[in-house]
PDB file of N, CA and C in Angstrom:
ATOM      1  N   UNK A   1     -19.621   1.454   4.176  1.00  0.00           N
ATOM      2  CA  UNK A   1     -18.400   1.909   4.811  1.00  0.00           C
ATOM      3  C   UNK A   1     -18.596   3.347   5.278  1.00  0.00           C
ATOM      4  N   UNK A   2     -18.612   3.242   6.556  1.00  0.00           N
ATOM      5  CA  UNK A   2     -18.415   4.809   6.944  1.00  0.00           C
ATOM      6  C   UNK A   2     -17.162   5.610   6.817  1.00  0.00           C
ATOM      7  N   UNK A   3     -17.388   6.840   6.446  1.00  0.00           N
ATOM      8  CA  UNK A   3     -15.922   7.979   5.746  1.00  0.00           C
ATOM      9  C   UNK A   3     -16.241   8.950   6.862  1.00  0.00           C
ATOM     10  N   UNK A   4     -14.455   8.588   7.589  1.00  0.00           N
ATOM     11  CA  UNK A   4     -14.491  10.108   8.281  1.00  0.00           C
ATOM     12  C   UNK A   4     -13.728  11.183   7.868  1.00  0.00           C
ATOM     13  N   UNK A   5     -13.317  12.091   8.014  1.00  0.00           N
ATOM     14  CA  UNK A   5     -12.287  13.511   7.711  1.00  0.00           C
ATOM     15  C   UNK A   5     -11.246  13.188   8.741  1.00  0.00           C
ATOM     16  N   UNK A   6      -9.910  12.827   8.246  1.00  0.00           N
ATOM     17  CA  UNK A   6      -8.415  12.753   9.325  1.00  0.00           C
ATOM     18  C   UNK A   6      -7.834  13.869   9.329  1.00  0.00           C
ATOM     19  N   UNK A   7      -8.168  15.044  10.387  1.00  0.00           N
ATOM     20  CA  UNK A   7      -6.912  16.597   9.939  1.00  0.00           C
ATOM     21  C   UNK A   7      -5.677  16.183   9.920  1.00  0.00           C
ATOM     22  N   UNK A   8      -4.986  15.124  10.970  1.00  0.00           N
ATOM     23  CA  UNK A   8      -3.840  14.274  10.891  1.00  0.00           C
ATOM     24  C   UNK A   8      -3.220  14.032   9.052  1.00  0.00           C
ATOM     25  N   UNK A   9      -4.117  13.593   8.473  1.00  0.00           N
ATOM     26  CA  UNK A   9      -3.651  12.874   7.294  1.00  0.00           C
ATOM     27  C   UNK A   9      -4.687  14.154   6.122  1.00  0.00           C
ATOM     28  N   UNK A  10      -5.402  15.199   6.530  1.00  0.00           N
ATOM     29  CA  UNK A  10      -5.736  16.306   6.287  1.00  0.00           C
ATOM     30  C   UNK A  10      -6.402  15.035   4.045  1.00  0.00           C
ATOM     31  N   UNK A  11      -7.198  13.985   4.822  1.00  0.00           N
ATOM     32  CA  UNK A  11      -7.590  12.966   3.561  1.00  0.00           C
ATOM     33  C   UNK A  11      -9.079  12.465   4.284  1.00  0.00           C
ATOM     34  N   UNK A  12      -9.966  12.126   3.640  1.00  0.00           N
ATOM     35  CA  UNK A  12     -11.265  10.921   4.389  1.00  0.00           C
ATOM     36  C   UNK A  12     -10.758  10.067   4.426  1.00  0.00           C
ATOM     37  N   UNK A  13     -10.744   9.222   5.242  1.00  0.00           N
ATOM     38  CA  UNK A  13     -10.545   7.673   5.808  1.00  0.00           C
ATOM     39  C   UNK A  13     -12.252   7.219   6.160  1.00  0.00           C
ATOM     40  N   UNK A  14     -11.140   5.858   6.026  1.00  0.00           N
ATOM     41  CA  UNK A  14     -12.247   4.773   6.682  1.00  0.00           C
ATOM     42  C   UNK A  14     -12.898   4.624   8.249  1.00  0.00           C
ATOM     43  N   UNK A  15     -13.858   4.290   8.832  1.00  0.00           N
ATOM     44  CA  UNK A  15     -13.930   4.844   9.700  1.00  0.00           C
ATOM     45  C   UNK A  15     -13.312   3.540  10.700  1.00  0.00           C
ATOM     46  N   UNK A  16     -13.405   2.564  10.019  1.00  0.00           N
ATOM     47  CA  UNK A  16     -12.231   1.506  10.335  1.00  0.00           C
ATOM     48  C   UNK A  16     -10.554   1.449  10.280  1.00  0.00           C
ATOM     49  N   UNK A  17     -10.479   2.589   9.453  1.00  0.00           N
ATOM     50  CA  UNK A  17      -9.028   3.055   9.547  1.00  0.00           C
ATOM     51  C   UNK A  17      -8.714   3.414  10.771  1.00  0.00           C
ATOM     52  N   UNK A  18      -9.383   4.280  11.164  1.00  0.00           N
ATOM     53  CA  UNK A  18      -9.212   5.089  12.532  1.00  0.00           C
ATOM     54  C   UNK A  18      -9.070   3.976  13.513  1.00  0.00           C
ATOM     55  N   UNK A  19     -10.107   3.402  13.624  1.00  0.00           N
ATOM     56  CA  UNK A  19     -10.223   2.751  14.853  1.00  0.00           C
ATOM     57  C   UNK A  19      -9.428   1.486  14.717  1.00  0.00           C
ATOM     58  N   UNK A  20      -8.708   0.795  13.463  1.00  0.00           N
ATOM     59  CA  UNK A  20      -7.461   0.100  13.702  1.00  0.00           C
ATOM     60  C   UNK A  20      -5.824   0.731  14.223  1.00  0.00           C
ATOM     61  N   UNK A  21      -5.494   2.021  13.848  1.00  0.00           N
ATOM     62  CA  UNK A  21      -4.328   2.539  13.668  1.00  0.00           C
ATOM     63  C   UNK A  21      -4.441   4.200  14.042  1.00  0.00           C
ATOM     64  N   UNK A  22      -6.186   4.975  14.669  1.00  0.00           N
ATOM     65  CA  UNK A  22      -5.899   6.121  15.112  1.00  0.00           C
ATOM     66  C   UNK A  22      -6.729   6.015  16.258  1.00  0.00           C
ATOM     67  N   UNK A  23      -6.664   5.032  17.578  1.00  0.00           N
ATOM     68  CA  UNK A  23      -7.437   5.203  18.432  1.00  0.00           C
ATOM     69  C   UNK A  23      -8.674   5.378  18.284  1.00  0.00           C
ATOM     70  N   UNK A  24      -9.117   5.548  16.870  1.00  0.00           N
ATOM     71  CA  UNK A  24     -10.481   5.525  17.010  1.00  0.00           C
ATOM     72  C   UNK A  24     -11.670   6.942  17.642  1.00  0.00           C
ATOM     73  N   UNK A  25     -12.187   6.687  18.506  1.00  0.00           N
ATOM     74  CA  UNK A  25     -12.804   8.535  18.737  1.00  0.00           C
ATOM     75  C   UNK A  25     -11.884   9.064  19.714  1.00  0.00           C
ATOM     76  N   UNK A  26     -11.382   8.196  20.097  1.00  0.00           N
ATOM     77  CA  UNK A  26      -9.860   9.156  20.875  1.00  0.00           C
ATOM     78  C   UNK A  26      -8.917   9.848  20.174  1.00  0.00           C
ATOM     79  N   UNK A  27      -9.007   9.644  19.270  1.00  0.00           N
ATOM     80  CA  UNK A  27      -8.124  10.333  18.197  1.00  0.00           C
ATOM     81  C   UNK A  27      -7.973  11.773  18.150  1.00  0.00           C
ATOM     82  N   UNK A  28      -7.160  12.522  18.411  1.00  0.00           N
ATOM     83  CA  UNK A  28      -7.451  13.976  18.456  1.00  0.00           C
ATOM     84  C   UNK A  28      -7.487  14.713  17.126  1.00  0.00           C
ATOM     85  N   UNK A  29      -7.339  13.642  16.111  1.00  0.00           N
ATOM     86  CA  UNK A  29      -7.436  14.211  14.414  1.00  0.00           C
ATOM     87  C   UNK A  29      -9.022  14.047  13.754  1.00  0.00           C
ATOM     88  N   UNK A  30      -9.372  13.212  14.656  1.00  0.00           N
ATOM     89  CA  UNK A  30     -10.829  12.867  14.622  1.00  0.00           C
ATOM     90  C   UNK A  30     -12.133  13.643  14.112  1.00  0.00           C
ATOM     91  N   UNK A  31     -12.160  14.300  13.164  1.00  0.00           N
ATOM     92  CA  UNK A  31     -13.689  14.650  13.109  1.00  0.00           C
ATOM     93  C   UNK A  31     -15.033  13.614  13.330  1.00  0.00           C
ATOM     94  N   UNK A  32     -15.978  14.256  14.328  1.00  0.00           N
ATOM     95  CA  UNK A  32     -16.892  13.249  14.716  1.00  0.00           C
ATOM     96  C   UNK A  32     -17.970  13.299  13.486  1.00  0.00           C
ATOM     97  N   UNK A  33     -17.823  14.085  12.883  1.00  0.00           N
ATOM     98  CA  UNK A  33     -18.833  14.056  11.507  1.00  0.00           C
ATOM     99  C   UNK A  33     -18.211  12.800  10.552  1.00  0.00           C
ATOM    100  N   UNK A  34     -19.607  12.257   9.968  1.00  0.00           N
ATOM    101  CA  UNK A  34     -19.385  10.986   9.395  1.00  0.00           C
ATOM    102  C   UNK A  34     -20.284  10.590   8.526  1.00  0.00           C
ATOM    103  N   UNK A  35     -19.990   9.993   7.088  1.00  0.00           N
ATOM    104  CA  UNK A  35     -21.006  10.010   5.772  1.00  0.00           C
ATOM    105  C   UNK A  35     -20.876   8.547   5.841  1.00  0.00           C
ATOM    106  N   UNK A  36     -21.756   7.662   5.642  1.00  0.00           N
ATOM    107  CA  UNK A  36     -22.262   6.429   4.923  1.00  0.00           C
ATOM    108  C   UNK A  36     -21.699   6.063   3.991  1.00  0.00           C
ATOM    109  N   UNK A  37     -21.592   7.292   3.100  1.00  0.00           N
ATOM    110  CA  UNK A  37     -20.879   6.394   1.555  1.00  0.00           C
ATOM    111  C   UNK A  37     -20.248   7.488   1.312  1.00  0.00           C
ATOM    112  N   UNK A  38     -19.524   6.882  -0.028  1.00  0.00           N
ATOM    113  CA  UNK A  38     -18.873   8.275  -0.907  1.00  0.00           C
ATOM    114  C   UNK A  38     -19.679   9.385  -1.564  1.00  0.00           C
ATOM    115  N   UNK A  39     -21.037   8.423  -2.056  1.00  0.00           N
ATOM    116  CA  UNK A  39     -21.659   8.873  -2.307  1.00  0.00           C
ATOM    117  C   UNK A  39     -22.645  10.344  -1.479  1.00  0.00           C
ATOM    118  N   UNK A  40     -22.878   9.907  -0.228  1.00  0.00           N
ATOM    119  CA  UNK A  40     -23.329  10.846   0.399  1.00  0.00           C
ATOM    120  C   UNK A  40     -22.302  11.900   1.110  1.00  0.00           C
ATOM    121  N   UNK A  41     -20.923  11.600   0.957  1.00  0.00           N
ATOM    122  CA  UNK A  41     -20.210  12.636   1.036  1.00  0.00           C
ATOM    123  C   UNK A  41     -20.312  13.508  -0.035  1.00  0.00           C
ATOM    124  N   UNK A  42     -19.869  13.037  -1.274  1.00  0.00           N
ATOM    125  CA  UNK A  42     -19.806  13.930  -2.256  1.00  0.00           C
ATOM    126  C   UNK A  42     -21.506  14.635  -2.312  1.00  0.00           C
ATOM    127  N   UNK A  43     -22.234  14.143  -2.077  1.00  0.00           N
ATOM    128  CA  UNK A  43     -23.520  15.519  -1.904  1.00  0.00           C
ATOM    129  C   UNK A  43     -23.290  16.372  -0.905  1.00  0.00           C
ATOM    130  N   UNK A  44     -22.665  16.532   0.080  1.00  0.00           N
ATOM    131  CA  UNK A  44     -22.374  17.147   1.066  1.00  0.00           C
ATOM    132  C   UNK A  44     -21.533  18.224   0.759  1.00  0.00           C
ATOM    133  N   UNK A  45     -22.454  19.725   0.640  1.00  0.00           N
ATOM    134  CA  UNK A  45     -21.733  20.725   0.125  1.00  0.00           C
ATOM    135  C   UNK A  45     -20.739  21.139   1.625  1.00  0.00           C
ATOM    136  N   UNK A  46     -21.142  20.746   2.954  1.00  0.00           N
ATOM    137  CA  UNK A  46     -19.907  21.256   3.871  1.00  0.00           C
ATOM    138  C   UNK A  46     -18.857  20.493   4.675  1.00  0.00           C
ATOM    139  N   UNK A  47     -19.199  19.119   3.186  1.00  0.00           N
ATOM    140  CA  UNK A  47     -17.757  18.983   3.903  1.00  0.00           C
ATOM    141  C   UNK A  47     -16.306  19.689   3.467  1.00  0.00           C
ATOM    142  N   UNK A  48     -15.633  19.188   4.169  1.00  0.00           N
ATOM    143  CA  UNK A  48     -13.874  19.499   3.858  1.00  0.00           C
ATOM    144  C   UNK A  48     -13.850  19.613   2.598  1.00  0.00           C
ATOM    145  N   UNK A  49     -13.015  20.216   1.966  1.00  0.00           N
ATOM    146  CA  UNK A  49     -12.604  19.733   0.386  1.00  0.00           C
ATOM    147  C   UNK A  49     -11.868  19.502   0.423  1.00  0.00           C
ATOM    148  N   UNK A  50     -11.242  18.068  -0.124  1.00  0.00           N
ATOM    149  CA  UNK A  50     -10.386  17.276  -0.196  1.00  0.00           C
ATOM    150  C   UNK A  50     -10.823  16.435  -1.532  1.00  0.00           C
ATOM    151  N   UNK A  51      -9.728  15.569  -2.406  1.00  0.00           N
ATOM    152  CA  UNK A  51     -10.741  14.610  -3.047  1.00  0.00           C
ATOM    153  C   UNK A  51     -11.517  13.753  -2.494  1.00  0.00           C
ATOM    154  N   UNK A  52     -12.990  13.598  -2.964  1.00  0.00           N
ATOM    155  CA  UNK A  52     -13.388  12.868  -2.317  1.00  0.00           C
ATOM    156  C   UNK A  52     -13.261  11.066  -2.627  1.00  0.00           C
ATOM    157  N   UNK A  53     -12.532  10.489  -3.633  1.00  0.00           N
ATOM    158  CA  UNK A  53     -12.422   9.475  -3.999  1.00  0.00           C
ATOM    159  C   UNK A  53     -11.187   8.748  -3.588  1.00  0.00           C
ATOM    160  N   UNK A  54     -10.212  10.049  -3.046  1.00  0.00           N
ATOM    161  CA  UNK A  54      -9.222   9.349  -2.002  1.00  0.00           C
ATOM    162  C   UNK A  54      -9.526   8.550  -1.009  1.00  0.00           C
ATOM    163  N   UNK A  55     -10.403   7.897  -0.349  1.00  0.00           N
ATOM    164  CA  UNK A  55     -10.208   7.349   0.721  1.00  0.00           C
ATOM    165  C   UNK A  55      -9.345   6.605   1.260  1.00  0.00           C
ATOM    166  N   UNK A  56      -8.929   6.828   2.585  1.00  0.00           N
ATOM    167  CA  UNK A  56      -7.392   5.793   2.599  1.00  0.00           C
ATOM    168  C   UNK A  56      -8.903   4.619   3.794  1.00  0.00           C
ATOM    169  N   UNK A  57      -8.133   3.406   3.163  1.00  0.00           N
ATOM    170  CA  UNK A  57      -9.157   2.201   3.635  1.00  0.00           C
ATOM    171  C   UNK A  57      -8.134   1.487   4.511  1.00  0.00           C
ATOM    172  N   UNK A  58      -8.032   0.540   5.783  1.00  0.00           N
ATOM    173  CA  UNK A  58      -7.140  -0.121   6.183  1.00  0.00           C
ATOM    174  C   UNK A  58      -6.527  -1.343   5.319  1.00  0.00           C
ATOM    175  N   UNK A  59      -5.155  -1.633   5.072  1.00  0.00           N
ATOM    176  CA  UNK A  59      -4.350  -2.571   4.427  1.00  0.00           C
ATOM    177  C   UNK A  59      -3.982  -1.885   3.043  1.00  0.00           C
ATOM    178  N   UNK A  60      -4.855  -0.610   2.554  1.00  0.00           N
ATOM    179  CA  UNK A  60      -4.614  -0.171   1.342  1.00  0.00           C
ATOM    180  C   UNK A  60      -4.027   0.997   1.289  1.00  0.00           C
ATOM    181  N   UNK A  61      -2.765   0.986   2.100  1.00  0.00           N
ATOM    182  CA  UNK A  61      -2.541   2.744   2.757  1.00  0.00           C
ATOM    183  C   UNK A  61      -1.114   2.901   2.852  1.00  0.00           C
ATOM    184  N   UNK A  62      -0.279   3.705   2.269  1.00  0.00           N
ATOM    185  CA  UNK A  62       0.745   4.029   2.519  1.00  0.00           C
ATOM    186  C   UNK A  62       1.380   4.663   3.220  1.00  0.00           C
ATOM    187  N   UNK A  63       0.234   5.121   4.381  1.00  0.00           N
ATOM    188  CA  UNK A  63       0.488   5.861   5.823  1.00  0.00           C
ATOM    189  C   UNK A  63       1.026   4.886   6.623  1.00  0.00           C
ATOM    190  N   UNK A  64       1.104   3.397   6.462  1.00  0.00           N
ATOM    191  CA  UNK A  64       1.074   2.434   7.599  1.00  0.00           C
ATOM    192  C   UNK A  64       2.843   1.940   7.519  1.00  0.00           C
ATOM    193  N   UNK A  65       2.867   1.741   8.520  1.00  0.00           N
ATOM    194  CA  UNK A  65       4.693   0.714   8.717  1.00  0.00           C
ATOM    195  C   UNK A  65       4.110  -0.659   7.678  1.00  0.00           C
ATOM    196  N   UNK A  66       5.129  -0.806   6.754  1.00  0.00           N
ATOM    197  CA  UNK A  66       4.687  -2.369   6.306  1.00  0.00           C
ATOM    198  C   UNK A  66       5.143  -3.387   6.899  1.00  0.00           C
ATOM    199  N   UNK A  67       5.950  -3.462   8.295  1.00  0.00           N
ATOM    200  CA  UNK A  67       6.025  -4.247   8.444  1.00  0.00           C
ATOM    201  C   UNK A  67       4.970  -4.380   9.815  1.00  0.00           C
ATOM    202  N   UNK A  68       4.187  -3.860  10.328  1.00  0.00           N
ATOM    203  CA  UNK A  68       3.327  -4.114  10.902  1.00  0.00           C
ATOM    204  C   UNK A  68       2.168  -5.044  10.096  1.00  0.00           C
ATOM    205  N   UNK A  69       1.887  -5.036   9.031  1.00  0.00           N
ATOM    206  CA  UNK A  69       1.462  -6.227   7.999  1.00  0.00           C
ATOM    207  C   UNK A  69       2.387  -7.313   8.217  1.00  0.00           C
ATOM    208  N   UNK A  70       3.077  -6.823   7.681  1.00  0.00           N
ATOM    209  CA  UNK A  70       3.909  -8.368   7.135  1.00  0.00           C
ATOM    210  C   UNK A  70       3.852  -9.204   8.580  1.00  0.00           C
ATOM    211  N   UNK A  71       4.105  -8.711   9.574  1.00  0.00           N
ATOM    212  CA  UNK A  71       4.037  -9.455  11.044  1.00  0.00           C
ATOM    213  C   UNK A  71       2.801 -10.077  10.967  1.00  0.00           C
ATOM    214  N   UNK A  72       1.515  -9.422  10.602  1.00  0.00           N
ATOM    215  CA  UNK A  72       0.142  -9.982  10.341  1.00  0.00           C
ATOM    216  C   UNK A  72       0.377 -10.980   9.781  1.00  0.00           C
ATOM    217  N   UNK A  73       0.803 -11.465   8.509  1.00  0.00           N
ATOM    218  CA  UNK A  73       0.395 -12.189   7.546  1.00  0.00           C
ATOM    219  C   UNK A  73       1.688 -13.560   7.887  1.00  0.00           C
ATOM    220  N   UNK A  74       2.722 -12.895   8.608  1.00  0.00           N
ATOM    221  CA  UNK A  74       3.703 -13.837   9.044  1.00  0.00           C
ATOM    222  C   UNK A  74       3.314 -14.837  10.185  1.00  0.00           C
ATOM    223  N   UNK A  75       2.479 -14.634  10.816  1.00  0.00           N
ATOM    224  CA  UNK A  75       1.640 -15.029  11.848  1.00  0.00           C
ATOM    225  C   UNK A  75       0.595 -16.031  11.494  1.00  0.00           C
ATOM    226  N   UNK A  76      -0.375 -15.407  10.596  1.00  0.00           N
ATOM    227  CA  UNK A  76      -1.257 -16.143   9.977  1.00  0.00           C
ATOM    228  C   UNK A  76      -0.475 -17.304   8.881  1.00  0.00           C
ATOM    229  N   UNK A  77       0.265 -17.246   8.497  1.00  0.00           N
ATOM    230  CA  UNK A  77       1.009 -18.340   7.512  1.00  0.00           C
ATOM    231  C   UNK A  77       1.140 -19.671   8.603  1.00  0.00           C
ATOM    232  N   UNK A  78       2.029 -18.870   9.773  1.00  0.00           N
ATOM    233  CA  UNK A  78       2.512 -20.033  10.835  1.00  0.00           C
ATOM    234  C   UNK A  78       0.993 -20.988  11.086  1.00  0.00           C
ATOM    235  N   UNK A  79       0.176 -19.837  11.516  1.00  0.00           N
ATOM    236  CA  UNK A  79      -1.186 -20.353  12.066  1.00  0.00           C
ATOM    237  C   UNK A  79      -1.784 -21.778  11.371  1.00  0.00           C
ATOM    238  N   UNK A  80      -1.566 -21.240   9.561  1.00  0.00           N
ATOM    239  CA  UNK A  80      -2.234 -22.417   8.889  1.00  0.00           C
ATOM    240  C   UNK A  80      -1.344 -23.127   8.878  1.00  0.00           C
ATOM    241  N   UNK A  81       0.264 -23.004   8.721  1.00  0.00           N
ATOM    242  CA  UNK A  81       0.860 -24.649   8.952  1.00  0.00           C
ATOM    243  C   UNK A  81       0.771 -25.414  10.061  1.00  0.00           C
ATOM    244  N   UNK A  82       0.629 -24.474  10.921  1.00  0.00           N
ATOM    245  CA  UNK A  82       0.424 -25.605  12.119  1.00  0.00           C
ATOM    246  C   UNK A  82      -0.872 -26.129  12.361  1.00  0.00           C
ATOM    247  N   UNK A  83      -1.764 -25.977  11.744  1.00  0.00           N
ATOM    248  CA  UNK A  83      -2.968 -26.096  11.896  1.00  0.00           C
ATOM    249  C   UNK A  83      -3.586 -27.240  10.782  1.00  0.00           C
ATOM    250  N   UNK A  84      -2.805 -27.162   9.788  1.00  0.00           N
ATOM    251  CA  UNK A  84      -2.366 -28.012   8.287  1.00  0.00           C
ATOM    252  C   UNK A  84      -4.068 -27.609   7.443  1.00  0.00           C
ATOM    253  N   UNK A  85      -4.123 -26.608   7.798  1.00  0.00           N
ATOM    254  CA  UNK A  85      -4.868 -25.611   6.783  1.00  0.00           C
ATOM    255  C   UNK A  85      -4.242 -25.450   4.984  1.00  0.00           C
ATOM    256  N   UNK A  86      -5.141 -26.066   3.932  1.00  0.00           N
ATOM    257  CA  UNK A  86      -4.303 -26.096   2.810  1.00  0.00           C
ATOM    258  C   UNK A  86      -5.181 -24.735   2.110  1.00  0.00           C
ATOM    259  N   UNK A  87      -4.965 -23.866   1.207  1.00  0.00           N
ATOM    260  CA  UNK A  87      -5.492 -22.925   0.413  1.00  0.00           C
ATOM    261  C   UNK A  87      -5.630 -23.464  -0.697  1.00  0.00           C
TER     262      UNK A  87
END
């Protein structure tokens, strides 16, 4: 998982966060600097200081409208009944 720095949300995100819900490198909160893991952030004496174990990940985030989910998952429910998809 790539971790970027959000000045927006002034937290590391996912770098899939961004690009579901912040435009992505259009983003003007965007730092283009970017670590591989947590791990190689936390060796990284310049990044930001922030915690580094915060990461906000997409679906796991309390930055988001919930009902922009719930529309997701309201959708996908319909999908499998009509489809007669059983779980």
């Amino acid at each position: 998982m790539k971790i970027k720095y959000c000045k927006k949300y002034e937290k590391y995100v996912s770098q899939q966060h961004c690009e579901f819900f912040n435009n992505g490198l259009d983003c003007e909160f965007y730092n283009h600097a970017y670590w591989n893991s947590i791990k190689d952030l936390s060796e990284d004496e310049n990044r930001p200081k922030w915690e580094v174990n915060a990461v906000i990940k997409p679906y796991h985030c309390n930055l988001l409208d919930r009902e922009y989910l719930n529309e997701r998952n309201r959708r996908r429910r319909l999908y499998r009944k009509s489809s007669g998809i059983q779980i």
